[in-house]
Protein backbone atom coordinates (compact mmCIF):
# COMPACT_ATOMS: atom_id res chain seq x y z
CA UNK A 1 33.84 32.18 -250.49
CA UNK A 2 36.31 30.44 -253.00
CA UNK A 3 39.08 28.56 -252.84
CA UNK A 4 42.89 29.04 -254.60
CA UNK A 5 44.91 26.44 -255.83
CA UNK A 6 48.45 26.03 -254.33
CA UNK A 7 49.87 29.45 -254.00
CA UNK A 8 53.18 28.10 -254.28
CA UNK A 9 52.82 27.77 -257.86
CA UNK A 10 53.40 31.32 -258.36
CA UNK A 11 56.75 32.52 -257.86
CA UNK A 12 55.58 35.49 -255.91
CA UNK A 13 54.21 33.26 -252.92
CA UNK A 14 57.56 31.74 -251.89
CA UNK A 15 59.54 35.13 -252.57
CA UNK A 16 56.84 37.01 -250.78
CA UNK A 17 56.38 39.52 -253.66
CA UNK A 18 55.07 42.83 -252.42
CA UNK A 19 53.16 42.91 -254.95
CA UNK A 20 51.59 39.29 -255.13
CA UNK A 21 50.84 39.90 -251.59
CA UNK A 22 48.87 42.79 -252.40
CA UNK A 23 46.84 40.85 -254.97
CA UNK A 24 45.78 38.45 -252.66
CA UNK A 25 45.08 41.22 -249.95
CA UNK A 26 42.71 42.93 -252.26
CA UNK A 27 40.34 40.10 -252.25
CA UNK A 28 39.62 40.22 -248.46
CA UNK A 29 38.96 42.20 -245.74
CA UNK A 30 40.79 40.03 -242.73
CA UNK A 31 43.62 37.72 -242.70
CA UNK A 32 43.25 34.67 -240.53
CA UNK A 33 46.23 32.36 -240.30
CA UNK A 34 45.14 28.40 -239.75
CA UNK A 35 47.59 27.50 -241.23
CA UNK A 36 50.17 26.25 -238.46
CA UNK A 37 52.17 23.29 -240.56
CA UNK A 38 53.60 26.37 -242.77
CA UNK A 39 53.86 29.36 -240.75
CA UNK A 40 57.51 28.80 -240.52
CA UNK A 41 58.03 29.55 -244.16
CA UNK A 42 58.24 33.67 -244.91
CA UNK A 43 55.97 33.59 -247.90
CA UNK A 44 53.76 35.75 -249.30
CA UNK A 45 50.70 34.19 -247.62
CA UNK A 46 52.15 33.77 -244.27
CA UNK A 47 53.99 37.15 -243.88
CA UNK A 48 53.45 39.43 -246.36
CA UNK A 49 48.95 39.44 -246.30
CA UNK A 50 49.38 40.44 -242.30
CA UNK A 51 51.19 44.00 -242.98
CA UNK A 52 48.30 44.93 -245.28
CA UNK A 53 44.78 43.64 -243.37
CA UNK A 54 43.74 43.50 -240.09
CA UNK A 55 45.05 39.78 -238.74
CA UNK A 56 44.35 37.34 -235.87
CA UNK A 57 44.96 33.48 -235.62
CA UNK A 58 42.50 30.71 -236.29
CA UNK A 59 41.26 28.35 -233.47
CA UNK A 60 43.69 25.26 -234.64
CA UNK A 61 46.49 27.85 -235.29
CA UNK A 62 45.56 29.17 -231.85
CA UNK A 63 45.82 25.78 -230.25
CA UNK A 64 49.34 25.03 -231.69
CA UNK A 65 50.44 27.94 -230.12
CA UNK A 66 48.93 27.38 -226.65
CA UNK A 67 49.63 23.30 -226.21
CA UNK A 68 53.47 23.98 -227.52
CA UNK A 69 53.98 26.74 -225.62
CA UNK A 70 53.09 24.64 -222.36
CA UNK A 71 56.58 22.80 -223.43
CA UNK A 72 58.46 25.59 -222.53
CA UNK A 73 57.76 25.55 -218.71
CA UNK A 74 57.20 21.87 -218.42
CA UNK A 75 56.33 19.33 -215.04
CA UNK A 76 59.55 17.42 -214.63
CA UNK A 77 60.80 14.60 -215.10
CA UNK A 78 60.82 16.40 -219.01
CA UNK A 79 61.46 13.19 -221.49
CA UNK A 80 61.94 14.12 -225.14
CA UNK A 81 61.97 11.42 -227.49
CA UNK A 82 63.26 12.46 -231.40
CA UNK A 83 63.49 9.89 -234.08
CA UNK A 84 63.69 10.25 -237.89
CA UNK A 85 66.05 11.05 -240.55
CA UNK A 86 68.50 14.42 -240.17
CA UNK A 87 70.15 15.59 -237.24
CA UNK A 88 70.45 18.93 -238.83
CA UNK A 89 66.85 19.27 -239.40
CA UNK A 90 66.81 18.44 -235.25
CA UNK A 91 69.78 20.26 -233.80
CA UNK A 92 67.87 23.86 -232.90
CA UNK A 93 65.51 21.35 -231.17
CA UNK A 94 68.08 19.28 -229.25
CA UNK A 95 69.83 22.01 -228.64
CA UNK A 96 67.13 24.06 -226.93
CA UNK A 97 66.07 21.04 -224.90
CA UNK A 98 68.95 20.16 -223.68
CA UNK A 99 68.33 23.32 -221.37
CA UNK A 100 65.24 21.94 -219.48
CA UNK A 101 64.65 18.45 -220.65
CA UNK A 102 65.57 15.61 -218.42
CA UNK A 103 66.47 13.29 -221.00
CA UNK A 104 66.24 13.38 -224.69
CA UNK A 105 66.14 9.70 -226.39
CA UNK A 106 67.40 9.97 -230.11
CA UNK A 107 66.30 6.68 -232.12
CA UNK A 108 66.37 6.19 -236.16
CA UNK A 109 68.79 7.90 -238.13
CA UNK A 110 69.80 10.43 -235.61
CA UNK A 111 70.57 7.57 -233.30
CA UNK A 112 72.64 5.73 -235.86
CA UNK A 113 74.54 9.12 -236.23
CA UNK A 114 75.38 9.53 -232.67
CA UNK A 115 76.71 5.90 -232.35
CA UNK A 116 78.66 6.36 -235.83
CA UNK A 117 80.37 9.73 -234.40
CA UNK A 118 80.68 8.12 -230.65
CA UNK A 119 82.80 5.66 -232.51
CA UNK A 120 80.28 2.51 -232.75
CA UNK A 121 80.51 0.54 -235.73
CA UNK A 122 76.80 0.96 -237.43
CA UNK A 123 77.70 -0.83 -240.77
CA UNK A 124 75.31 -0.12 -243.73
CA UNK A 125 72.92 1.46 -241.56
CA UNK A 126 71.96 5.10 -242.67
CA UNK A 127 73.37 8.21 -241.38
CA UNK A 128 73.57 12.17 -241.53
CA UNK A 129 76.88 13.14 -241.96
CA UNK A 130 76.00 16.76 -240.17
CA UNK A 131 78.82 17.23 -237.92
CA UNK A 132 77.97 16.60 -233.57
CA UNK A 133 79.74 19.59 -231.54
CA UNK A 134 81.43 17.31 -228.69
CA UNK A 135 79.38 19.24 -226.17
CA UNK A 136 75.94 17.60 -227.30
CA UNK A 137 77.62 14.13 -228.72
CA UNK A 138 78.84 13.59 -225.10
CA UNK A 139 76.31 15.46 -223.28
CA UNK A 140 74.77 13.14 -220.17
CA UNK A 141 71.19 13.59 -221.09
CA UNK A 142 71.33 12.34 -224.60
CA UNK A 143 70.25 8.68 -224.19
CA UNK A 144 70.75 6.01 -227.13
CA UNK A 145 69.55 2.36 -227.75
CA UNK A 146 71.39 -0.55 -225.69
CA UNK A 147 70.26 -2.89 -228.23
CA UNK A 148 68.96 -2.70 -231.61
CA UNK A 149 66.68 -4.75 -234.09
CA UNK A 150 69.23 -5.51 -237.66
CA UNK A 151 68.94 -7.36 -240.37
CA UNK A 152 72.00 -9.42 -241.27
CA UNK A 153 72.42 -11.23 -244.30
CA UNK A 154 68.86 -11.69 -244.97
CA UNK A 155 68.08 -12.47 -241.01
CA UNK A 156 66.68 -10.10 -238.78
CA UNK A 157 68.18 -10.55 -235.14
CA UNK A 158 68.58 -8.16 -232.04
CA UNK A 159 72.22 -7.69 -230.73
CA UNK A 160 73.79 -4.81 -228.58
CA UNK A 161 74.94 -1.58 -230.00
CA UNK A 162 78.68 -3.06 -229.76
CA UNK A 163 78.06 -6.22 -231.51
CA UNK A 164 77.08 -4.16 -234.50
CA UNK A 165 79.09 -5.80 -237.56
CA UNK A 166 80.10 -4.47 -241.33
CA UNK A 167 77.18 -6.14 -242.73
CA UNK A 168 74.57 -4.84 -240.74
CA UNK A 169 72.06 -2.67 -241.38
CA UNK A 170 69.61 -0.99 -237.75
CA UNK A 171 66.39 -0.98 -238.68
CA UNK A 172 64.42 -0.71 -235.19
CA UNK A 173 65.30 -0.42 -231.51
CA UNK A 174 65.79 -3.44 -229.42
CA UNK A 175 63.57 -5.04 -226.47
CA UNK A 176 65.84 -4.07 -223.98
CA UNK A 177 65.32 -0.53 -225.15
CA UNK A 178 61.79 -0.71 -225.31
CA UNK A 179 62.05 -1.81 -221.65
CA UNK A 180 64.24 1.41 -220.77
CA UNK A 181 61.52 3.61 -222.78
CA UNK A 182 58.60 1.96 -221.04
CA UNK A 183 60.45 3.14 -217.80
CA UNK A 184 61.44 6.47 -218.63
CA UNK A 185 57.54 6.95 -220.33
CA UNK A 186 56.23 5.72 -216.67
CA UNK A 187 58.16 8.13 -214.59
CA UNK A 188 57.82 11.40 -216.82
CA UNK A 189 55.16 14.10 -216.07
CA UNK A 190 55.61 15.59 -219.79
CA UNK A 191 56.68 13.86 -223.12
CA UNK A 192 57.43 15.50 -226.37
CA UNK A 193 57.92 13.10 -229.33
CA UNK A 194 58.68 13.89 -232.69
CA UNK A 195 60.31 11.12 -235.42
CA UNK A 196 59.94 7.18 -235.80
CA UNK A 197 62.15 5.36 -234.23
CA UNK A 198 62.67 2.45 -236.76
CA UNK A 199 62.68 2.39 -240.30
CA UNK A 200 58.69 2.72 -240.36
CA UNK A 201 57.83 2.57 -244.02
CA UNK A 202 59.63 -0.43 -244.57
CA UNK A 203 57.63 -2.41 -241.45
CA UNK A 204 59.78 -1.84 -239.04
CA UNK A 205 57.18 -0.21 -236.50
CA UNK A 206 57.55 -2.07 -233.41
CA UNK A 207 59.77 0.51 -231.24
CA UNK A 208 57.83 2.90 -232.35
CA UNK A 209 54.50 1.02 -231.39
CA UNK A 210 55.96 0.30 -228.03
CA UNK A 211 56.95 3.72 -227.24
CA UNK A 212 53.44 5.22 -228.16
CA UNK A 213 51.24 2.28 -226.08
CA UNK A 214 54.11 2.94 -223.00
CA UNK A 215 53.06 6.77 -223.63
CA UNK A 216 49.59 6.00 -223.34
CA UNK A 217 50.21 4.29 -219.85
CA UNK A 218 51.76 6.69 -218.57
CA UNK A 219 50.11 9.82 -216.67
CA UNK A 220 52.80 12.86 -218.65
CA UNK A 221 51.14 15.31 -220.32
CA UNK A 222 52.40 13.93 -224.04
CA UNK A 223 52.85 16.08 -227.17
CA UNK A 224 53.71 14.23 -230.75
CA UNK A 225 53.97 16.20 -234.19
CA UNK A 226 55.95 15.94 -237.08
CA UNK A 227 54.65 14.21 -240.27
CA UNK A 228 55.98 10.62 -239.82
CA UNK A 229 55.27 10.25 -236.59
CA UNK A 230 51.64 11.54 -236.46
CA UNK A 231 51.17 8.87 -239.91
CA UNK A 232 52.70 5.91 -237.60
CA UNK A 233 50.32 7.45 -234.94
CA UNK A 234 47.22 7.05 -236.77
CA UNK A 235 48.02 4.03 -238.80
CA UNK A 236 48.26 1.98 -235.44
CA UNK A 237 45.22 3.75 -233.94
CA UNK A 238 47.05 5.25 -230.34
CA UNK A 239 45.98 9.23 -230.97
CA UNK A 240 44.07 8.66 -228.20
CA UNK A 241 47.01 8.19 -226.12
CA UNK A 242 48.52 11.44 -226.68
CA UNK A 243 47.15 14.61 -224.97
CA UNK A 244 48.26 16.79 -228.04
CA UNK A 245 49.12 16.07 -231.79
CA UNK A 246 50.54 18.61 -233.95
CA UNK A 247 49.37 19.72 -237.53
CA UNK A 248 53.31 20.44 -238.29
CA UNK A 249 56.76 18.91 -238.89
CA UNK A 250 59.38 21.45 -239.48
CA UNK A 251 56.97 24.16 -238.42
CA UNK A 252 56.73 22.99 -234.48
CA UNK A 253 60.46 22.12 -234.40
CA UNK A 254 61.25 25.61 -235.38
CA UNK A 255 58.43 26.73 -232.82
CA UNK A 256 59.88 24.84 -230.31
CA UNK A 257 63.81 25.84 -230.82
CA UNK A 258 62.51 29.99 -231.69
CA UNK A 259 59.58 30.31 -229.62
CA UNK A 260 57.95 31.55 -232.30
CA UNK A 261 57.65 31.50 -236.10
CA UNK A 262 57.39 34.17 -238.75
CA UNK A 263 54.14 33.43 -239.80
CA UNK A 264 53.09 34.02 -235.77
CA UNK A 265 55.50 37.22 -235.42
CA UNK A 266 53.69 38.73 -238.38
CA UNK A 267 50.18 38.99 -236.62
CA UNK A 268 51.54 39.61 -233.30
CA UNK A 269 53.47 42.47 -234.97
CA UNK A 270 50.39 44.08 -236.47
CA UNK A 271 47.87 43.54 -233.66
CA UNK A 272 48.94 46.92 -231.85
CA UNK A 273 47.54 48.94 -234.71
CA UNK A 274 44.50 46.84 -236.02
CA UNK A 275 41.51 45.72 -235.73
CA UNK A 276 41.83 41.69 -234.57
CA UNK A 277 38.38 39.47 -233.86
């Protein structure tokens, strides 16, 4: 056995090269793919190694696919909770869970973005300036903070989404939020939760702390993934409260809007005609 540096620092990898692909075919027999938290990107590795060996999926790569798939035909009340940075990164996924979620809570930046484009003033706070169709700006099962945690002029203090001034900057949900969470946590029978919903790497953890003990008192069936919220996860010790946590970020969100991903379509492709173990 031995092991390669980063692929990625050929060329060939991320243009999946024909050619690169066969180099790195001819030094193996099978393919396995465990490799989950990049199987959305059609590289050289991921797509082009499966068309020239005989394929299957690893056991983790195996148990992405089974847990996320369980997502698809959930136990209702559905509550899907997605935090972080870019709506645009987000939209496939709020826009294919807007079909059978029963709610879908945005906090963070996405949040901020929604209230900006809803017409709420959000002053300095940071937004994406990806454009909302009205249809999912408006739609009655996005929910949004009531209240949110700012800091103004040097002060931190928690005020209602309207009372938002020029100076302000959100950096966290509020407690009355936290109480609607708690609420919507205890009544669900599955939770999916990807993305902080406060400015996390600056200390401002506590909605997202709240969200992930009320998860753990609750009796859903609870997924969490993506790469900041797994690290706020672990750094305040609560895996145990989640029945599943995924290996990927922008893998599982394209997983979860696609069904699939190319590094998966690949295998499943070649299984027909070869030999899988």
């Amino acid at each position: 056995m031995f092991l390669l540096d980063n692929l990625r620092l050929d060329p060939g990898e991320e243009h999946n090269d024909a050619r690169y692909a066969r180099t790195l075919a001819s030094w193996g027999d099978y393919y396995i793919n465990e490799a989950f938290s990049v199987s959305h990107r059609k590289h050289a590795s991921v797509v082009g190694i499966p068309r020239l060996l005989p394929s299957s999926f690893g056991g983790v790569m195996r148990r992405e696919i089974q847990q996320l798939s369980r997502l698809f035909h959930p136990k209702h009340p559905f509550l899907v909770v997605v935090g972080g940075k870019k709506y645009s990164t987000k939209e496939p996924l709020v826009n294919a869970f807007l079909k059978n979620a029963d709610a879908i809570f945005l906090g963070g930046v996405l949040a901020n973005t929604f209230l900006q484009q809803r017409g709420f003033m959000v002053g300095r706070s940071e937004i994406d300036r990806h454009p909302i169709p009205r249809s999912v700006l408006w739609h009655k099962k996005i929910v949004l903070p009531k209240d949110v945690l700012v800091r103004h002029r040097g002060a931190r203090k928690h005020i209602a989404v309207d009372e938002i001034q020029s100076t302000d900057t959100i950096c966290d949900i509020g407690p009355h939020t936290e109480d609607a969470l708690r609420r919507m946590t205890k009544n669900a029978r599955t939770i999916l939760w990807n993305g902080t919903l406060g400015v996390c790497e600056k200390g401002f953890c506590d909605g997202t702390r709240h969200l992930a003990k009320a998860v753990g008192k609750s009796k859903a069936h609870a997924v969490a993934g993506g790469g900041d919220t797994v690290a706020a996860i672990r750094a305040l010790k609560l895996e145990k409260n989640f029945n599943f946590i995924s290996t990927g970020g922008g893998a599982m969100l394209e997983f979860l809007a696609k069904c699939t991903l190319p590094g998966i379509a690949a295998i499943e492709a070649k299984k027909s005609g070869s030999h899988v173990f």
